[in-house]
C-alpha atoms as a PDB file:
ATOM      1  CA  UNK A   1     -85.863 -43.687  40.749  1.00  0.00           C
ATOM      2  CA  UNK A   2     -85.333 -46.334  37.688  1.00  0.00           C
ATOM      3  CA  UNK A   3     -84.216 -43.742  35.728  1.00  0.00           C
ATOM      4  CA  UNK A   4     -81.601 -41.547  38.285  1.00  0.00           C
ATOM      5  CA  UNK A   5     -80.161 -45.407  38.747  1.00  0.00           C
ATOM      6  CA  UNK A   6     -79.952 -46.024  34.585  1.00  0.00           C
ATOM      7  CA  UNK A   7     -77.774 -42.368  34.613  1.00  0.00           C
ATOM      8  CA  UNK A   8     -75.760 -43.843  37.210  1.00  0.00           C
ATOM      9  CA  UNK A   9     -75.093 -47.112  35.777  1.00  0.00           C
ATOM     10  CA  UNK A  10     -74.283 -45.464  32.294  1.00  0.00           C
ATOM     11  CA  UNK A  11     -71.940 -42.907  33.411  1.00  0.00           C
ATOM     12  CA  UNK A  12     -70.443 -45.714  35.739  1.00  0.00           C
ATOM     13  CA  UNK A  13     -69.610 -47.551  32.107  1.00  0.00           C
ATOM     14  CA  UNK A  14     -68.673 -44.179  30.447  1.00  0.00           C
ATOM     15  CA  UNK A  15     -65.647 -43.854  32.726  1.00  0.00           C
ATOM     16  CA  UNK A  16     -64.926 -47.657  32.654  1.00  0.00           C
ATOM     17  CA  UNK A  17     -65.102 -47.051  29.203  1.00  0.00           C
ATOM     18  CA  UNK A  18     -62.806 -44.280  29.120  1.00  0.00           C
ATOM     19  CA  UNK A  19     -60.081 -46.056  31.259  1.00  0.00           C
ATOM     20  CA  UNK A  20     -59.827 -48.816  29.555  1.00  0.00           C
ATOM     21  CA  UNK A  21     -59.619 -46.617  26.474  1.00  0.00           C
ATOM     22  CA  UNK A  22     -57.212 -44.586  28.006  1.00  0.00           C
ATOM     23  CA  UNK A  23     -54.875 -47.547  29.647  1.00  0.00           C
ATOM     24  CA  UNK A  24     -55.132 -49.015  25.856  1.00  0.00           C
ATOM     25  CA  UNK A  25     -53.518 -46.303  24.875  1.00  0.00           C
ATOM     26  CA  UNK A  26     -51.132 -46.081  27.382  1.00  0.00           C
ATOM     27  CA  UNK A  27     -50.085 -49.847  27.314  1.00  0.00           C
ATOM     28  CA  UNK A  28     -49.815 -49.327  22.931  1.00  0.00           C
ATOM     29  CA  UNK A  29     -47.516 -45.970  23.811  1.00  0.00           C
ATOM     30  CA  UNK A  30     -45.169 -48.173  25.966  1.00  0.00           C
ATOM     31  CA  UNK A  31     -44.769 -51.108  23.928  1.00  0.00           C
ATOM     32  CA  UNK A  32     -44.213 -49.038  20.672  1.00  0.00           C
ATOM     33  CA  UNK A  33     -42.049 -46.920  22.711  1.00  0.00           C
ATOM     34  CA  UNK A  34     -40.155 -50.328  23.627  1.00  0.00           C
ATOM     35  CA  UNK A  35     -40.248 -51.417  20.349  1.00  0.00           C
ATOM     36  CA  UNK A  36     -38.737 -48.007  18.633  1.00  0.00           C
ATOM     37  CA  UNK A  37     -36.172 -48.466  21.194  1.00  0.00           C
ATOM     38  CA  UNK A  38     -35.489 -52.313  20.300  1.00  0.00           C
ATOM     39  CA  UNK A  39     -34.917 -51.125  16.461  1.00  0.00           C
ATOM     40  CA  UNK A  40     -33.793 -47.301  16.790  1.00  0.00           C
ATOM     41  CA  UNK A  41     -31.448 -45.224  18.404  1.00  0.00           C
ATOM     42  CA  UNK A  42     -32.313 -41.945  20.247  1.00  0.00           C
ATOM     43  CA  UNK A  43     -30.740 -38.707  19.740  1.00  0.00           C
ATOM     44  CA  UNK A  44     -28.727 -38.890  22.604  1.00  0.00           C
ATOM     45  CA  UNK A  45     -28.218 -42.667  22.395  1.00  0.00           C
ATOM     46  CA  UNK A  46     -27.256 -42.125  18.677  1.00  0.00           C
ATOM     47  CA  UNK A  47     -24.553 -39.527  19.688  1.00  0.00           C
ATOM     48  CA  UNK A  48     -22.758 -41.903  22.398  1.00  0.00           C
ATOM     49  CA  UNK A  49     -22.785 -44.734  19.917  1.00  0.00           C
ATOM     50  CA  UNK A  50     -21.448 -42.530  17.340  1.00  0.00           C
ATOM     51  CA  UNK A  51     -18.911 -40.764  19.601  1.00  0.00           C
ATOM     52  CA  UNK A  52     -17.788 -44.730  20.934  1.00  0.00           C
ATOM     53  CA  UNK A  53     -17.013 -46.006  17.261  1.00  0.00           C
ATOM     54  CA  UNK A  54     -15.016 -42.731  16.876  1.00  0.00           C
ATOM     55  CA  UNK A  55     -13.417 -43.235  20.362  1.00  0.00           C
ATOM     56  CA  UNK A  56     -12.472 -47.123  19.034  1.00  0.00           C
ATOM     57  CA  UNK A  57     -11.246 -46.451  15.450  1.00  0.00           C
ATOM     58  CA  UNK A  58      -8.845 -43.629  16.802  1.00  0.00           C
ATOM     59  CA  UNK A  59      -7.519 -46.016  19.446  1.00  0.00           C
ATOM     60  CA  UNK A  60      -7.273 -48.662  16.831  1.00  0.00           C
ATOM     61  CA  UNK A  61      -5.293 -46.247  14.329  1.00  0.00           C
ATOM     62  CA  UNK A  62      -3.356 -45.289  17.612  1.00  0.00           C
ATOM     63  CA  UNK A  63      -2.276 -48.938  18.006  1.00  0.00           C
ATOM     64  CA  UNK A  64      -1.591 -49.570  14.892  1.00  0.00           C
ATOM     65  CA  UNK A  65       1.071 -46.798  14.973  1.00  0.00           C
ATOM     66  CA  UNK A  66       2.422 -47.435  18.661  1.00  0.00           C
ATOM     67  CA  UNK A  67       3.055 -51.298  16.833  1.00  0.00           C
ATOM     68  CA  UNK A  68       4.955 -49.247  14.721  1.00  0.00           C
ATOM     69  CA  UNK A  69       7.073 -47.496  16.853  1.00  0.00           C
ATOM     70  CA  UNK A  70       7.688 -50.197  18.889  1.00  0.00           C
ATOM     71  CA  UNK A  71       9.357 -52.325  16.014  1.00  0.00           C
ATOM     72  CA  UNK A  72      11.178 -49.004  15.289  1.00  0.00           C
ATOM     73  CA  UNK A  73      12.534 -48.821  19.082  1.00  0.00           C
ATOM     74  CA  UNK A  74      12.970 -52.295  18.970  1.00  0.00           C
ATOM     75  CA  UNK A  75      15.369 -52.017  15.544  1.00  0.00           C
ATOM     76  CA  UNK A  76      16.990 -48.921  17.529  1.00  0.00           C
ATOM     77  CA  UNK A  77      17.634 -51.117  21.120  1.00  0.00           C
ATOM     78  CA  UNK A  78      19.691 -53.673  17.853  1.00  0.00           C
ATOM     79  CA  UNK A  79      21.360 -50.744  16.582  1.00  0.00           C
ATOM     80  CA  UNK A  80      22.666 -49.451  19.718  1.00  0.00           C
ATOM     81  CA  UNK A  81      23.820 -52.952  20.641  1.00  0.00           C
ATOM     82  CA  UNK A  82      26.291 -52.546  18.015  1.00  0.00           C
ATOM     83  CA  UNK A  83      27.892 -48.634  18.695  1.00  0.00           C
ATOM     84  CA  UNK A  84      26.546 -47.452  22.121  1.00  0.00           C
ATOM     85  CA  UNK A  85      30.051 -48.270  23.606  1.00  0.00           C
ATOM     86  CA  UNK A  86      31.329 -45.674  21.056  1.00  0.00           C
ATOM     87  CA  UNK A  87      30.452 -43.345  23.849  1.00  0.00           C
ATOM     88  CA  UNK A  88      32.022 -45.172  26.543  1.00  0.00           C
ATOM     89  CA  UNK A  89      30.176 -43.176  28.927  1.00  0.00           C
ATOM     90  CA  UNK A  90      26.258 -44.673  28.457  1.00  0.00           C
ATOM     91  CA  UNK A  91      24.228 -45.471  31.149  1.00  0.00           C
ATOM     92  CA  UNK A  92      23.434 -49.436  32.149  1.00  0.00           C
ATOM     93  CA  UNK A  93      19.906 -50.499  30.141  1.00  0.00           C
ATOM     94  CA  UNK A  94      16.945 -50.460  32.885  1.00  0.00           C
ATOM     95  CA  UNK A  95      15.842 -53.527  35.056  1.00  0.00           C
ATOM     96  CA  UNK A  96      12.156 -54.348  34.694  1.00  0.00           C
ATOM     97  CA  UNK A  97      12.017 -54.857  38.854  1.00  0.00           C
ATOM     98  CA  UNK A  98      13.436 -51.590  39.519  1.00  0.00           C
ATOM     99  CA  UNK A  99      10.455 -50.505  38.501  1.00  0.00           C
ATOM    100  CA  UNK A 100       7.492 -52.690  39.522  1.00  0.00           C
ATOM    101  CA  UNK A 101       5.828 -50.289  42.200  1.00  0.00           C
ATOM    102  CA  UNK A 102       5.570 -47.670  39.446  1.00  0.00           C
ATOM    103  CA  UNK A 103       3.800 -50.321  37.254  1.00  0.00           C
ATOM    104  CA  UNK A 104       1.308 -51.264  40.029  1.00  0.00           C
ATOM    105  CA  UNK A 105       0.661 -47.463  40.988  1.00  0.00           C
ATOM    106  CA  UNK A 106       0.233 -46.695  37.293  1.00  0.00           C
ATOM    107  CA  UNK A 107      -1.812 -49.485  37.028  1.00  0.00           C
ATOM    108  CA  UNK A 108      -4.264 -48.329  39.506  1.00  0.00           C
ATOM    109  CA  UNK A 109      -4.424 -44.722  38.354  1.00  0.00           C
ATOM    110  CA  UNK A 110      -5.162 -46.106  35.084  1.00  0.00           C
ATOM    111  CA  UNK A 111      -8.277 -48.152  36.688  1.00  0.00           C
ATOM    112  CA  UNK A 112      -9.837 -44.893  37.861  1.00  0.00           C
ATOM    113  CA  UNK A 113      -9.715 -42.508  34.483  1.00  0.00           C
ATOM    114  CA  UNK A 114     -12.341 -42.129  31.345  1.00  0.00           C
ATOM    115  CA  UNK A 115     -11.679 -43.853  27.793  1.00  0.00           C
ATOM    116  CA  UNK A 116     -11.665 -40.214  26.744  1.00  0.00           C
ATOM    117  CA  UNK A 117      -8.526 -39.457  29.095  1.00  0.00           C
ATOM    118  CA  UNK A 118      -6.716 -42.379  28.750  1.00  0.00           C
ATOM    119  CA  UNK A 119      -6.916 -42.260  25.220  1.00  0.00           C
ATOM    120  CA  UNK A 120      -5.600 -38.057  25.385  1.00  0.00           C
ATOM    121  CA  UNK A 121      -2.460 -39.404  27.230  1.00  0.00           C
ATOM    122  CA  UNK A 122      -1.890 -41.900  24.847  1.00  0.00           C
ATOM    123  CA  UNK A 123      -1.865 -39.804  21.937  1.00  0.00           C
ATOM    124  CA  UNK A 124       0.387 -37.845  23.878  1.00  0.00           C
ATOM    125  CA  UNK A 125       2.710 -40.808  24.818  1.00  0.00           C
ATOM    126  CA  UNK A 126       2.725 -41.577  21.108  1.00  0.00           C
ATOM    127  CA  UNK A 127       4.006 -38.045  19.881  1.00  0.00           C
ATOM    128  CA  UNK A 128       6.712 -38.007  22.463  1.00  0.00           C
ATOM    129  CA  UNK A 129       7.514 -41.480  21.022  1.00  0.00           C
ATOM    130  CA  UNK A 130       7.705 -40.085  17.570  1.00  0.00           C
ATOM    131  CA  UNK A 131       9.984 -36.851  18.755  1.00  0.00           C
ATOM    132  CA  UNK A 132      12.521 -39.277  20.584  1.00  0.00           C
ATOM    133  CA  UNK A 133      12.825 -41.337  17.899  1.00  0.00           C
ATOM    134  CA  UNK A 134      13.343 -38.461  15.362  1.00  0.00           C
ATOM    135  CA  UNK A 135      15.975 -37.436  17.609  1.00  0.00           C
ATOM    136  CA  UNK A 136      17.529 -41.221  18.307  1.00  0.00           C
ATOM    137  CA  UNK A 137      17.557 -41.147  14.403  1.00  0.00           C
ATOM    138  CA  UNK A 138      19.703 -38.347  13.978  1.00  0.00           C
ATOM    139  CA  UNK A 139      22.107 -39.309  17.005  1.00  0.00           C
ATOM    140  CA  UNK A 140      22.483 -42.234  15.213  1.00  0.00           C
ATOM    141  CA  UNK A 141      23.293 -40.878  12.072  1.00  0.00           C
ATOM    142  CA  UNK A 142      26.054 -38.749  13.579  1.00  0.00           C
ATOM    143  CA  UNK A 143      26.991 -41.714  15.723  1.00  0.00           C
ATOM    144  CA  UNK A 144      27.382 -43.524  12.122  1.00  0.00           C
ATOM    145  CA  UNK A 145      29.205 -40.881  10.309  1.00  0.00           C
ATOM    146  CA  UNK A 146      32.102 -40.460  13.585  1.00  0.00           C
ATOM    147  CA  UNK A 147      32.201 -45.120  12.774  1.00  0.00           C
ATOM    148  CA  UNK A 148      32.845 -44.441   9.410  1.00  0.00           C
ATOM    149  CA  UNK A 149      35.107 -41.935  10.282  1.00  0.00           C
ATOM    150  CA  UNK A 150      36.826 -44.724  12.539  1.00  0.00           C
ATOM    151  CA  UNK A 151      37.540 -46.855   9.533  1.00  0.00           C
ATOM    152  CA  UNK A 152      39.705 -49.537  10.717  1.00  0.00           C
ATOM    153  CA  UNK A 153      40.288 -47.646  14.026  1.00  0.00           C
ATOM    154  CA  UNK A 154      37.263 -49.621  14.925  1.00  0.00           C
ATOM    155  CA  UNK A 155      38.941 -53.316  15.114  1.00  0.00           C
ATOM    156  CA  UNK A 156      41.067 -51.069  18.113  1.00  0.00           C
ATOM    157  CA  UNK A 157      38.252 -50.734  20.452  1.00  0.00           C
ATOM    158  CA  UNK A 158      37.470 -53.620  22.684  1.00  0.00           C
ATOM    159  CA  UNK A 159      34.372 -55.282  21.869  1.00  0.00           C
ATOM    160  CA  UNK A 160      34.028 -58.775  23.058  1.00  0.00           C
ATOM    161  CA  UNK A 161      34.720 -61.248  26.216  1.00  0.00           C
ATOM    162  CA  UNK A 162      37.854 -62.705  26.401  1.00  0.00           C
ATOM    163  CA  UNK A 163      36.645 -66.298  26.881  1.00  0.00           C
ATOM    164  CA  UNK A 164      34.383 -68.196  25.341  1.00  0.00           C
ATOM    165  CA  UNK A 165      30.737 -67.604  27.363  1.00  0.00           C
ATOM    166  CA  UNK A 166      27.874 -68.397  25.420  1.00  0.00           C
ATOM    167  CA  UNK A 167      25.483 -69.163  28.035  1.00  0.00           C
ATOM    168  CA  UNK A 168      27.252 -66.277  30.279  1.00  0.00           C
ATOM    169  CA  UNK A 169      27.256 -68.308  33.574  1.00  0.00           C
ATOM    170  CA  UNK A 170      31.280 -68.212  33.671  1.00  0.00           C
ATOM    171  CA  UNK A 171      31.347 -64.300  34.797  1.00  0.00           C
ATOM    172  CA  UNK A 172      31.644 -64.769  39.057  1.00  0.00           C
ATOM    173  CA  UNK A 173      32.729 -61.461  39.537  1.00  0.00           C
ATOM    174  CA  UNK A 174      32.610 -57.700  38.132  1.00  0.00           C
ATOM    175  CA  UNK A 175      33.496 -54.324  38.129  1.00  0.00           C
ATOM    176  CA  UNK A 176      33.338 -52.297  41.759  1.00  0.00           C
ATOM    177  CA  UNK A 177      33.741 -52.971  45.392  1.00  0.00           C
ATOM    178  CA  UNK A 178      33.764 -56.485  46.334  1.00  0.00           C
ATOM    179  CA  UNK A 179      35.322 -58.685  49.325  1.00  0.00           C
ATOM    180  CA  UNK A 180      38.900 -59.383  48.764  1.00  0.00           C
ATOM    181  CA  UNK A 181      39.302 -63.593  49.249  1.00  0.00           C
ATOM    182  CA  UNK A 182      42.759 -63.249  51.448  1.00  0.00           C
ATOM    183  CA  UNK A 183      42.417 -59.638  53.472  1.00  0.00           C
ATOM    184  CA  UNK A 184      38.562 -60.387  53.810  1.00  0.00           C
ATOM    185  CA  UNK A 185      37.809 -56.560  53.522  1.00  0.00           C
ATOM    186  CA  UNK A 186      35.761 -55.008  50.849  1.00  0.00           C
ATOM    187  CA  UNK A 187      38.309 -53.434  48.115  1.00  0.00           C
ATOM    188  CA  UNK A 188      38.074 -51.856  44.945  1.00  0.00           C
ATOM    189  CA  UNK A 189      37.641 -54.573  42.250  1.00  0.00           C
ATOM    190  CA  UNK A 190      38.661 -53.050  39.031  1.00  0.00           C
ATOM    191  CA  UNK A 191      37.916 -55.426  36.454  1.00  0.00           C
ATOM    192  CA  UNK A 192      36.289 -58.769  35.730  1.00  0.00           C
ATOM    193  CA  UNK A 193      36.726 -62.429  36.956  1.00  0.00           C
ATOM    194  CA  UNK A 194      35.962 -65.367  34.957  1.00  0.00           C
ATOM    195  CA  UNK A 195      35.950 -68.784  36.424  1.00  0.00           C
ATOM    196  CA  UNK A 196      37.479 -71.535  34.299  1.00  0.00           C
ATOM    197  CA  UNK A 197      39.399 -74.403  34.270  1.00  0.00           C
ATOM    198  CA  UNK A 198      42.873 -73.899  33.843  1.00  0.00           C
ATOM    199  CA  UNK A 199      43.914 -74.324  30.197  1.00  0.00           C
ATOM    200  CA  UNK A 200      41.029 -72.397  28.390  1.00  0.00           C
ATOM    201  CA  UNK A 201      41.900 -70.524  26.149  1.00  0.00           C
ATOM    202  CA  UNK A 202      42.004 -66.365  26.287  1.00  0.00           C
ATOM    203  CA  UNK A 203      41.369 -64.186  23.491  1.00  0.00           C
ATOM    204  CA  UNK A 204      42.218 -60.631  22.875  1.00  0.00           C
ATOM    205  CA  UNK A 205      39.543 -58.532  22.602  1.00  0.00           C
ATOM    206  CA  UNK A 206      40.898 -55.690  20.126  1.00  0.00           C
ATOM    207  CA  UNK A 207      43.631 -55.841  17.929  1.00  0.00           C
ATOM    208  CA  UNK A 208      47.145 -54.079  19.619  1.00  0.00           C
ATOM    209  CA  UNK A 209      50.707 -54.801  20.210  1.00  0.00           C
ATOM    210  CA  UNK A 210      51.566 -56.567  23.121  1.00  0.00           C
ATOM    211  CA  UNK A 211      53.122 -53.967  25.988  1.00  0.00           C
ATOM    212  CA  UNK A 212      54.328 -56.384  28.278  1.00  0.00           C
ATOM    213  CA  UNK A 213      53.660 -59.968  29.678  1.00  0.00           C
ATOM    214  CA  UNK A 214      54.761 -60.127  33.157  1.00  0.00           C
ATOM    215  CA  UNK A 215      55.968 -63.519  34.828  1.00  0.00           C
ATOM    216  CA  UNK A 216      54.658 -64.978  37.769  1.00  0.00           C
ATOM    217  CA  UNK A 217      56.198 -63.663  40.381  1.00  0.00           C
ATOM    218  CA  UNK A 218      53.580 -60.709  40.572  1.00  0.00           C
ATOM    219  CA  UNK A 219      50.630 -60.852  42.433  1.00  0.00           C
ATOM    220  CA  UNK A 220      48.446 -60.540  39.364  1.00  0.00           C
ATOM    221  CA  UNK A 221      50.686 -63.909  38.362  1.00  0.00           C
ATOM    222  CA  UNK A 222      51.389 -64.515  34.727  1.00  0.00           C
ATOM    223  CA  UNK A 223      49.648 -61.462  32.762  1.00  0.00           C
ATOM    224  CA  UNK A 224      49.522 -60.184  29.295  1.00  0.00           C
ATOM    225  CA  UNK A 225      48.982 -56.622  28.685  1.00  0.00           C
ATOM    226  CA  UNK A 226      48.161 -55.654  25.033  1.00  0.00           C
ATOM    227  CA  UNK A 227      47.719 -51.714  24.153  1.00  0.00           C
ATOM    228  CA  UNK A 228      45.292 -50.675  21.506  1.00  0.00           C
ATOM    229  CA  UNK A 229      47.110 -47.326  20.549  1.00  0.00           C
ATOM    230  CA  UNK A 230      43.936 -45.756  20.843  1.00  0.00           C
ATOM    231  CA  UNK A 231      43.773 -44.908  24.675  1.00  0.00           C
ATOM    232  CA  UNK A 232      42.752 -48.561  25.156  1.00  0.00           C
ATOM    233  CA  UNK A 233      44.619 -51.132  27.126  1.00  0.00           C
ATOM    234  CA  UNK A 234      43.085 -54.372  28.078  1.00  0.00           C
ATOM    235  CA  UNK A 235      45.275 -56.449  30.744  1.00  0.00           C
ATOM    236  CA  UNK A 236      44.673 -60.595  31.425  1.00  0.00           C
ATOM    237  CA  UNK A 237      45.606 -62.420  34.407  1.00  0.00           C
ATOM    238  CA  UNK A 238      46.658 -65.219  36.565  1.00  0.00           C
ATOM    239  CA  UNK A 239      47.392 -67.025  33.312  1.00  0.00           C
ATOM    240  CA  UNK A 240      49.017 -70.514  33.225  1.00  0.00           C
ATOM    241  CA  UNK A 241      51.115 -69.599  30.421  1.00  0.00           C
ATOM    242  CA  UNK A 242      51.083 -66.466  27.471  1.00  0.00           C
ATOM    243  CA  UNK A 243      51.085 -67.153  23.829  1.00  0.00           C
ATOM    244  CA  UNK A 244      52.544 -63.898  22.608  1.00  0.00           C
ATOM    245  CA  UNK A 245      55.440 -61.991  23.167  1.00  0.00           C
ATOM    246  CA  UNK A 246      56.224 -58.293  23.812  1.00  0.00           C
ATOM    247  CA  UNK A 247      55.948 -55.872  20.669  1.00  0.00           C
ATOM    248  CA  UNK A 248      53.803 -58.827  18.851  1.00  0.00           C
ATOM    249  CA  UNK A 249      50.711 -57.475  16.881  1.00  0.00           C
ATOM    250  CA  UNK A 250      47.399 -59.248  17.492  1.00  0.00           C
ATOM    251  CA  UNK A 251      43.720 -59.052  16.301  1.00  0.00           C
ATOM    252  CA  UNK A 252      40.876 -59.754  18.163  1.00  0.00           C
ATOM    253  CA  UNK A 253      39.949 -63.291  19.047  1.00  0.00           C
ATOM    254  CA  UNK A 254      43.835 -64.404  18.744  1.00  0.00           C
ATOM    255  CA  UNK A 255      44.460 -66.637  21.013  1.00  0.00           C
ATOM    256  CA  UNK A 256      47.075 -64.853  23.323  1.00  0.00           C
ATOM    257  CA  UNK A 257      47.006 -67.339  26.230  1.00  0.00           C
ATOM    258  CA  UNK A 258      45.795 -70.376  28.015  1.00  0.00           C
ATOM    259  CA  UNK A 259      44.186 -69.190  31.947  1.00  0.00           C
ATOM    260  CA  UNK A 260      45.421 -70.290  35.050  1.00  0.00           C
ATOM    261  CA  UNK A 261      45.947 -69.814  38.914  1.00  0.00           C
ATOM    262  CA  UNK A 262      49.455 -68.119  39.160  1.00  0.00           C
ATOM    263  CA  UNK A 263      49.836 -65.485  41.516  1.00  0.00           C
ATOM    264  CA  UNK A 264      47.294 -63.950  44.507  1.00  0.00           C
ATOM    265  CA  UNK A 265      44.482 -65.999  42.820  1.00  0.00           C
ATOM    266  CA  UNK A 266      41.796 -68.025  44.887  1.00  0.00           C
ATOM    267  CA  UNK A 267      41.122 -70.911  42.397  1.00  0.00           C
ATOM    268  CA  UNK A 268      41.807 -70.799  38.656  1.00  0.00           C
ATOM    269  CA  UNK A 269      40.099 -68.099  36.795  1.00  0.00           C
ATOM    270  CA  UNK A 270      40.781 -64.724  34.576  1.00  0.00           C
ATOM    271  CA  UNK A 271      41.462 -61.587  35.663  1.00  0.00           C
ATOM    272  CA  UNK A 272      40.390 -59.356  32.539  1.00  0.00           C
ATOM    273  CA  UNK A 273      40.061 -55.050  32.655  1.00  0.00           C
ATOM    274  CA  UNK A 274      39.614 -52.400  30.527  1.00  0.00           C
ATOM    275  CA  UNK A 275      41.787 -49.208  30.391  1.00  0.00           C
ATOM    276  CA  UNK A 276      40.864 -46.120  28.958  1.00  0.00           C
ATOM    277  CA  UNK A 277      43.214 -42.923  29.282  1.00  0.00           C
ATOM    278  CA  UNK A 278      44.942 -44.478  32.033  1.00  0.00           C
ATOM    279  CA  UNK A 279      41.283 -44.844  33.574  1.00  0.00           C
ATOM    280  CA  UNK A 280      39.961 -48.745  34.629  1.00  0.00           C
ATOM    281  CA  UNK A 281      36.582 -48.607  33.563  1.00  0.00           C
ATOM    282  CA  UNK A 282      33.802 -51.477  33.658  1.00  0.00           C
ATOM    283  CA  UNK A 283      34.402 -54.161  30.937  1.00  0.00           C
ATOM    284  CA  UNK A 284      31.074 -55.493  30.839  1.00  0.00           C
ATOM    285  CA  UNK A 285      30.240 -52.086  28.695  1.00  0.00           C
ATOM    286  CA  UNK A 286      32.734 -53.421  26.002  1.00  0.00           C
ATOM    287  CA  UNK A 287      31.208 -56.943  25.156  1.00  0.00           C
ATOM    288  CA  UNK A 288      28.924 -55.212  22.914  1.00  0.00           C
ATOM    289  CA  UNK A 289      29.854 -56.818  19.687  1.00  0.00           C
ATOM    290  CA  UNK A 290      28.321 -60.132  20.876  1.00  0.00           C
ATOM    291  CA  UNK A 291      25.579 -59.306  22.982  1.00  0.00           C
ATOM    292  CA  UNK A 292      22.168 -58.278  22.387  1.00  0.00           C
ATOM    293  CA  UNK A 293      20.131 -56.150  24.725  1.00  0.00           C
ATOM    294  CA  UNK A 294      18.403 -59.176  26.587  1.00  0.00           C
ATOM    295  CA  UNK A 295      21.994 -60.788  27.199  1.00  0.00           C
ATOM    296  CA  UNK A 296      23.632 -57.531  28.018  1.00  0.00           C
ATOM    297  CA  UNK A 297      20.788 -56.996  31.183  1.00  0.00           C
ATOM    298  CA  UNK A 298      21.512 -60.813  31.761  1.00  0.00           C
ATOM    299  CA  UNK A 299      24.684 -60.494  32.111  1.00  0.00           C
ATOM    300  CA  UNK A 300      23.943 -57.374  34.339  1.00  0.00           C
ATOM    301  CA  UNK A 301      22.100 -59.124  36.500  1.00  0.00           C
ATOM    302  CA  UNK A 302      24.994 -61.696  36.917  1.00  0.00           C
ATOM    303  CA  UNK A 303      27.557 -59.818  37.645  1.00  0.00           C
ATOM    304  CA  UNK A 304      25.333 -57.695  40.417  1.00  0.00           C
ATOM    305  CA  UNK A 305      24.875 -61.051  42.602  1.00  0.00           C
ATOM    306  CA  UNK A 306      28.587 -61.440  43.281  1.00  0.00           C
ATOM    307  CA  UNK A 307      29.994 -59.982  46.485  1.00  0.00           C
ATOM    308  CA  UNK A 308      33.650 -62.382  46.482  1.00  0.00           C
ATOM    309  CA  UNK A 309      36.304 -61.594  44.070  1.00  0.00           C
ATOM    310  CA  UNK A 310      38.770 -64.497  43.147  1.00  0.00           C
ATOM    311  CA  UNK A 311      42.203 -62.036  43.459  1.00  0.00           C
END
C-alpha cells in the first residue's frame, strides 16, 4: 500500500516537474521572442519599414521639385503680368472662392485614399506641371519674339490707368451692364469710372495723336480722344478742362487733362475706355504695365461689387 502511494506521489512530482519545465520554457520563448522584437525587425516588418522610407524619400524628392515648379509658375504668373494683354483676348485670372467647394470635396477624397495613391497622383500632377510649363515656355518665347517684333509699336498699346491709383480704391465702376444714375435702368456700361475730385490730373495711357477733344456741350461733357494708330483709341471724360489740342502727339503718362463733372455726370469722376478695331473692350485688361497678379484680381474684385455707374 506504502509503496502503490510512493508511485503515486512520484509521478504526481514528475508531471509537476515537467510543467514547470515546460511553462519555463514557454515563459523564456515569449520574453526572448519580445525581446528579438524590441531589437529586430521581422521579415515582413522589415519590408514595410523599408517600403515607408522609400515611400518618404520619393515624396520628399517630389517636393523638392513641386517647390521648384512652383517658383517657376510663380516667375511665369510675373512674366505674363507684363505681355498677356498682347493677346487682348485672355481670360480674367481665377478667384480663390470660386472654387472653395472643390477644395473641401477634394479635401475629403483626399482623407479617404492610401500614401501609395496619393503619392501616384502626385507624381502625376507633377509631370503635367512640367508639360504645361514646357509649353508656357515656348508660348512665351513666341510671345517675346512677336514684342520684339513690336519695337517701339509697343509704347502704342495702352498699358496703364489713367489716374493715379496706388491703393486702387478710386475705381467705382467697370466694364458691363450697370444701372444708369438718371434713367435708373440697367445699360450697357462700356468703359471705366474713376471717382476723383475735380482737378486731378489724367494721363494718357499710350502714346497717340490727339483725334479730337470735344467741348462740353456733349453728354460725355469735356472729352479727349487720343488714337494710337495701331487699332487703339482710348477716350476720357467729363473733364473740367483738356490740356492738349487736336493733331498734338503725346506719350504715355502726359498729362492731357485735369477731371471734372461736365456733361451727364453724377458727381465728379472719369469716364476712361478702351477701343480696339472700332470694338469697346474692358480696360481693366490694359493696366497691365503696373499691376501684378495679386493687384490685378484686387482690382477684379473691385470693380465686380459696383452695380451704379456715375454717367
Amino acid at each position: 500500500m506504502k509503496r502503490v502511494l510512493s508511485n503515486k506521489i512520484r509521478k504526481g512530482n514528475n508531471r509537476l516537474s515537467r510543467l514547470l519545465k515546460w511553462t519555463g520554457w514557454l515563459g523564456g520563448a515569449i520574453l526572448y521572442y519580445a525581446l528579438f522584437s524590441m531589437f529586430f525587425d521581422t521579415p515582413a516588418e522589415h519590408q514595410l519599414r523599408h517600403s515607408t522610407d522609400r515611400l518618404k524619400s520619393e515624396y520628399e524628392a517630389l517636393s523638392m521639385r513641386y517647390d521648384s515648379l512652383s517658383m517657376v509658375i510663380d516667375n511665369v504668373v510675373e512674366r505674363d503680368r507684363n505681355i498677356f494683354a498682347i493677346l487682348f483676348e485672355s481670360e480674367p485670372y481665377d478667384f480663390d472662392s470660386e472654387y472653395e467647394q472643390q477644395r473641401v470635396a477634394l479635401h475629403e477624397a483626399l482623407l479617404s485614399r492610401s500614401n501609395s495613391a496619393m503619392l501616384q497622383d502626385f507624381e502625376a500632377s507633377v509631370a503635367r506641371l512640367e508639360s504645361k510649363i514646357e509649353q508656357l515656355d515656348n508660348d512665351y518665347g513666341t510671345l517675346n519674339t512677336s514684342l520684339d517684333a513690336l519695337g517701339k509699336s509697343r509704347n502704342n498699346i495702352p498699358s496703364i490707368q489713367p489716374v493715379i491709383n496706388h491703393d486702387l480704391t478710386l475705381l467705382t465702376a467697370a466694364y458691363g451692364t450697370l444701372m444708369h444714375p438718371f434713367y435708373r435702368t440697367l445699360q450697357a456700361h462700356q468703359g471705366v469710372d474713376y471717382t476723383i475730385p475735380e482737378g486731378s490730373r489724367i494721363f494718357a495711357t499710350a502714346d497717340g495723336i490727339v483725334k479730337e477733344v470735344k467741348g462740353k456741350n456733349s453728354t460725355s461733357g469735356i472729352t479727349v480722344i487720343i488714337d494710337h494708330r495701331n487699332g487703339y483709341i482710348t477716350s476720357y471724360s467729363h473733364l473740367q478742362s483738356a490740356k492738349v489740342r487736336r493733331g498734338q502727339r503725346v506719350h504715355r503718362g502726359d498729362i492731357i487733362a485735369l477731371s471734372g463733372n461736365t456733361g451727364l455726370s453724377l458727381s465728379p469722376h472719369l469716364h476712361y475706355e478702351v477701343r480696339h478695331n472700332g470694338t469697346r473692350v474692358d480696360p481693366i485688361h490694359y493696366f497691365f504695365m503696373e499691376l501684378t497678379a495679386d493687384e490685378y484680381q484686387r482690382i477684379l474684385r473691385i470693380a465686380q461689387t459696383g452695380m451704379q455707374s456715375f454717367d
